[in-house]
Protein backbone atom coordinates (compact mmCIF):
# COMPACT_ATOMS: atom_id res chain seq x y z
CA UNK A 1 0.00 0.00 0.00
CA UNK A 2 1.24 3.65 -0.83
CA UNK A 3 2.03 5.90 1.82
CA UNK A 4 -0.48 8.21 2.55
CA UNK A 5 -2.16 11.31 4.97
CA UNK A 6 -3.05 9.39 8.20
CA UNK A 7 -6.48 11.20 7.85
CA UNK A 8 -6.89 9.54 4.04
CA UNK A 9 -6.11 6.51 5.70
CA UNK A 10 -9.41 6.23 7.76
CA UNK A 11 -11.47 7.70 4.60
CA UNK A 12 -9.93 4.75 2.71
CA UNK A 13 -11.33 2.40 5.54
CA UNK A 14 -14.30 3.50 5.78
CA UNK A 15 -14.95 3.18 1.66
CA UNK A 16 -13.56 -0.56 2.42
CA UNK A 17 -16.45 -1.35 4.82
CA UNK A 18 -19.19 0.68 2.81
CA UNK A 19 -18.22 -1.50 -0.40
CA UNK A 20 -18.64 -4.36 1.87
CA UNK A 21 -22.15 -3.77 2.67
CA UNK A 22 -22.99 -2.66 -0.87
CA UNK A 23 -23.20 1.13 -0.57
CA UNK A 24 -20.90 1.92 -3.50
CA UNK A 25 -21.93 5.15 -3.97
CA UNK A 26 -21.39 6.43 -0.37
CA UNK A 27 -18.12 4.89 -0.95
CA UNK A 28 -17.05 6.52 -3.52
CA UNK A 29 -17.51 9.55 -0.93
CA UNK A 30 -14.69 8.47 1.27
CA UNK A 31 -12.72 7.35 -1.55
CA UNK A 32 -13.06 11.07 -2.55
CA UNK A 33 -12.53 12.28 0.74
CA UNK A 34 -9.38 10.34 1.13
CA UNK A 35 -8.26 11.43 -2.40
CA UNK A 36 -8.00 15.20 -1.60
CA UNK A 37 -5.58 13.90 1.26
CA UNK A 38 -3.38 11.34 -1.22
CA UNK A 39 -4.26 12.32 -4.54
CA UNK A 40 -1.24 10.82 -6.11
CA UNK A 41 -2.30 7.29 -4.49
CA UNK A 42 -3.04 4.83 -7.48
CA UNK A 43 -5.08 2.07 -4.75
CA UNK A 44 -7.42 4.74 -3.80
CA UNK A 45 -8.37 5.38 -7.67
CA UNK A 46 -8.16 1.94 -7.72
CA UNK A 47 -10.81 1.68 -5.15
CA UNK A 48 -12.87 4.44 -6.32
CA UNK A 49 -13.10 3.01 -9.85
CA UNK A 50 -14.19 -0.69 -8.66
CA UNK A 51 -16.77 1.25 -6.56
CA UNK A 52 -18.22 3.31 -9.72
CA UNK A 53 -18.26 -0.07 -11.25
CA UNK A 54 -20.35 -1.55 -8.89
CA UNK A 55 -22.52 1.67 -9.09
CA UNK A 56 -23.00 1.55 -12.53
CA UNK A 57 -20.84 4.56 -13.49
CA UNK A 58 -19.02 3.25 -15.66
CA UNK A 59 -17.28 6.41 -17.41
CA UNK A 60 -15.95 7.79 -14.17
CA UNK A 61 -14.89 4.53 -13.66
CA UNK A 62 -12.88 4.67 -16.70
CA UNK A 63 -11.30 7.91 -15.21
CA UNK A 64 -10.36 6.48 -11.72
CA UNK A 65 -8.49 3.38 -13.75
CA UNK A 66 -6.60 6.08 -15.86
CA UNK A 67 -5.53 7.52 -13.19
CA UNK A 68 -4.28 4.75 -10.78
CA UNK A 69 -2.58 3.74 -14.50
CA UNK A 70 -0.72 7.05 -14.85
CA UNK A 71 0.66 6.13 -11.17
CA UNK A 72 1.58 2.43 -11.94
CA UNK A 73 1.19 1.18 -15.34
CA UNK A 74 2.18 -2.20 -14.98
CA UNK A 75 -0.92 -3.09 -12.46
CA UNK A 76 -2.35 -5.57 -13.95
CA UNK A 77 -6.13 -5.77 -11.65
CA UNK A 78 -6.38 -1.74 -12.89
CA UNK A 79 -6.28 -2.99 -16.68
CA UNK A 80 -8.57 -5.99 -16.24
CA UNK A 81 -10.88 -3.26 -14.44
CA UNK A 82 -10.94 -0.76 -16.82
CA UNK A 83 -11.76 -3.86 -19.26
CA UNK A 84 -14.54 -4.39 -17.36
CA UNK A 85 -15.61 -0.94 -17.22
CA UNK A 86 -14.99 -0.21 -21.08
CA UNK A 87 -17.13 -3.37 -22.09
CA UNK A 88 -19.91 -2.18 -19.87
CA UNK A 89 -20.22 1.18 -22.29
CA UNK A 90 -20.07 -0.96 -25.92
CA UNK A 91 -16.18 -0.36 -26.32
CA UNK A 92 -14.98 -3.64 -27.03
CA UNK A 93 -12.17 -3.85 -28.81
CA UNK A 94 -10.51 -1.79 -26.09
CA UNK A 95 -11.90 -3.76 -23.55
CA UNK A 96 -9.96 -6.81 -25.52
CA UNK A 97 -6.95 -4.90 -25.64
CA UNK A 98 -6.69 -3.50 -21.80
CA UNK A 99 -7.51 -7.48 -20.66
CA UNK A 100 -4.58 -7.82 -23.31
CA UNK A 101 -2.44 -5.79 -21.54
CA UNK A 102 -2.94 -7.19 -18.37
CA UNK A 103 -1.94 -10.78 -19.19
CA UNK A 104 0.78 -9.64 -20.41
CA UNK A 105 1.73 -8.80 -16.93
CA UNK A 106 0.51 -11.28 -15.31
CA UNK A 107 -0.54 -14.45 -18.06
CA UNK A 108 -2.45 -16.34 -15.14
CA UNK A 109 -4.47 -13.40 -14.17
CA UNK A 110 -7.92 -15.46 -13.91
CA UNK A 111 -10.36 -12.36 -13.99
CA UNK A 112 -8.32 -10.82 -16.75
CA UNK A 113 -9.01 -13.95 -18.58
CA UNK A 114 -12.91 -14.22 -17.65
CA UNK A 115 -13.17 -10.75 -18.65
CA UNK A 116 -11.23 -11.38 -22.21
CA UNK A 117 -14.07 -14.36 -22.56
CA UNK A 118 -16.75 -12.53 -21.69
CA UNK A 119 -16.27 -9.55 -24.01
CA UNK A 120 -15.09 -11.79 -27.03
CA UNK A 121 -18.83 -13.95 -26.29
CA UNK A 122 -20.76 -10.40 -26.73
CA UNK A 123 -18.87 -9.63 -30.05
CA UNK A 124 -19.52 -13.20 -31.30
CA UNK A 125 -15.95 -14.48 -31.52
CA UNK A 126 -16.75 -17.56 -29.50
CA UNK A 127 -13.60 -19.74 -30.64
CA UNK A 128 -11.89 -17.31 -28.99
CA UNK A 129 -13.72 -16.99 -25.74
CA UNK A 130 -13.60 -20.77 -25.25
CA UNK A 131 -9.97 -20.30 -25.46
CA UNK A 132 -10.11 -17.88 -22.41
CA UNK A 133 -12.26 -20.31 -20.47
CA UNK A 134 -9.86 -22.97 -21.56
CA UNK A 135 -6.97 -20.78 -20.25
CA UNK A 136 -8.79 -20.34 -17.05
CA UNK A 137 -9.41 -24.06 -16.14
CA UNK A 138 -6.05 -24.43 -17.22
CA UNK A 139 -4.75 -22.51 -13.82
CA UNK A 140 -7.40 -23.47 -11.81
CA UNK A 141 -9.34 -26.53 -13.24
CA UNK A 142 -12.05 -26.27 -10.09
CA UNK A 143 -13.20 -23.00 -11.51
CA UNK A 144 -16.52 -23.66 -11.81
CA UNK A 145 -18.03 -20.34 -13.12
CA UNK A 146 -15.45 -20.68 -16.63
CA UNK A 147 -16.66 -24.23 -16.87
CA UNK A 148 -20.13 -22.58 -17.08
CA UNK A 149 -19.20 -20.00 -19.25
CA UNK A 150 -17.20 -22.16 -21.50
CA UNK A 151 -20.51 -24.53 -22.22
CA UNK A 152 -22.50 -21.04 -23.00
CA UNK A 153 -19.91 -20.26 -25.53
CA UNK A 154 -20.04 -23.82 -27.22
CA UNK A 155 -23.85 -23.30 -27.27
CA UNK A 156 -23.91 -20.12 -28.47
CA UNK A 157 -21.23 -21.32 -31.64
CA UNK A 158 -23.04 -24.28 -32.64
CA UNK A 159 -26.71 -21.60 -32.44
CA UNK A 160 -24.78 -19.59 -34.97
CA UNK A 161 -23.53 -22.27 -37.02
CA UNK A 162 -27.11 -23.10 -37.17
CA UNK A 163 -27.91 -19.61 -38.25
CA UNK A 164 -25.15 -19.36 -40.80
CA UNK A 165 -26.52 -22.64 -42.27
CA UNK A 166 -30.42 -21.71 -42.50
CA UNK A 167 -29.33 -19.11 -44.68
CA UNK A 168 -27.45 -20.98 -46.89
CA UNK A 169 -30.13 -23.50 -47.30
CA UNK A 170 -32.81 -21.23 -47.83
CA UNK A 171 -30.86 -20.78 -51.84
CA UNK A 172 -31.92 -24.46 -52.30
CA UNK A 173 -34.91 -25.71 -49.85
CA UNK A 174 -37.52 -24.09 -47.83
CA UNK A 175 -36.28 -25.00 -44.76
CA UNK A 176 -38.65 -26.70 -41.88
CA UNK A 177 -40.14 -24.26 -39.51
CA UNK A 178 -39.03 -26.94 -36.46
CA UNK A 179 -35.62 -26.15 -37.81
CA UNK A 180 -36.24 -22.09 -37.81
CA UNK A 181 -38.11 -22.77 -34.47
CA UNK A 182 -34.98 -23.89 -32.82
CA UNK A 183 -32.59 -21.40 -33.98
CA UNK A 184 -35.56 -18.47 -33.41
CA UNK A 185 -36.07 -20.01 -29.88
CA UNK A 186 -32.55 -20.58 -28.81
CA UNK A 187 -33.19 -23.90 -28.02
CA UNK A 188 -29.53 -25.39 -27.58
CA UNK A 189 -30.81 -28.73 -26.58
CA UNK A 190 -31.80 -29.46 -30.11
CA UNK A 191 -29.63 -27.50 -31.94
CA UNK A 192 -26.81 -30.88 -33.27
CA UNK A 193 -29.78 -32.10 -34.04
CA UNK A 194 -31.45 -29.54 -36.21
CA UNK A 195 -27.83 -28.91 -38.09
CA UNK A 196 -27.73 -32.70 -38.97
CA UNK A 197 -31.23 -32.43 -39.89
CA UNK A 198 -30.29 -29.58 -42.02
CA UNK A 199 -27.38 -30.89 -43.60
CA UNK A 200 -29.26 -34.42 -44.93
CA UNK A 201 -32.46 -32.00 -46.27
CA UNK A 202 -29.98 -29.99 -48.07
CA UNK A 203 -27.75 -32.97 -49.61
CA UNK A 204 -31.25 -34.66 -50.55
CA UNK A 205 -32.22 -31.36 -53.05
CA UNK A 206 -28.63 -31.15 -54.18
CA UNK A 207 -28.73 -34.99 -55.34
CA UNK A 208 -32.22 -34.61 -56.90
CA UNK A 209 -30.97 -31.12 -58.92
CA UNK A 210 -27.73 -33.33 -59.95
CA UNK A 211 -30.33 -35.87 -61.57
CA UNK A 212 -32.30 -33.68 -62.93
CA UNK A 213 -30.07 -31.92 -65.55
């Protein structure tokens, strides 16, 4: 911990205790209070931005992890945060690139690698968020929350699969409404099933065009 004003000291405490009950936005108020003490103190921006985090304020979160930056750039929890943070306001490709940043400082960083899934899932690149999952379970196999998320990302690949094929199928077959129903409904639990479906309805009209010409 930094040195700081014995007075910003007790602030910081008190924003400690508030986060633990869930008042986050009170806590920001000591963080600030201990901030015009130690304003050179990258934990207490630290602190302050998880707290607008957890509040929901996402752009002066942002701020607070720019700041605690400026003071030590090579913390890697500050660049998985401001990840978070970033993601939360549709910036995604810097969200990618701050979780980037911070596995390069620290490669078995779990929640930088959680956070790296879980943007790369909302921008559809789910090869690669099964590879942060993968990386996860790697360091700590018992983790069961990536073991969940990992499945979701399968899921969600083999639902757009399903998509991509429906529209490639439609050139060539009117394709089943139970088919449609289960990509329209999300219904994962029949989705191999629907793609193999699929796949034998669309060989069928390609055999009988063949025999036609």
């Amino acid at each position: 911990m930094a040195t700081r004003d014995e007075d910003a000291e007790r602030w910081y405490h008190r924003g400690q205790v508030l986060c633990t009950t869930r008042c986050f936005n009170d806590a920001v108020v000591c963080y600030d209070k201990a901030l015009e003490l130690s304003p050179d103190d990258p934990l207490l921006w630290k602190r302050k931005g998880f707290a607008l985090i957890k509040a929901g304020r996402y752009d002066e979160a942002v701020a607070c992890f720019d700041k605690a930056l400026a003071a030590d750039p090579d913390d890697a929890t500050a660049w998985q945060r401001k990840s978070y943070a970033l993601a939360h306001l549709g910036k995604h490709e810097d969200a990618v690139a701050c979780c980037d940043r911070a596995l390069r400082l620290d490669p078995e960083h779990i929640l930088a690698w959680q956070s790296r899934g879980w943007v790369l899932g909302v921008m559809c690149r789910y090869d690669e968020a099964l590879e942060c999952y993968e990386a996860v379970l790697s360091i700590d196999p018992e983790r069961g929350s990536a073991a969940w998320h990992r499945e979701r990302m399968r899921e969600r690949r083999e639902l757009a699969a399903l998509e991509a094929e429906i529209r490639e199928a439609e050139r060539i077959i009117e394709v089943p409404a139970c088919i449609r129903d289960v990509a329209r409904e999300r219904d994962y639990a029949n989705v191999d099933l629907a793609r193999m479906l699929l796949c034998e309805l669309a060989r069928r009209a390609e055999r009988a065009a063949i025999q036609r010409r």
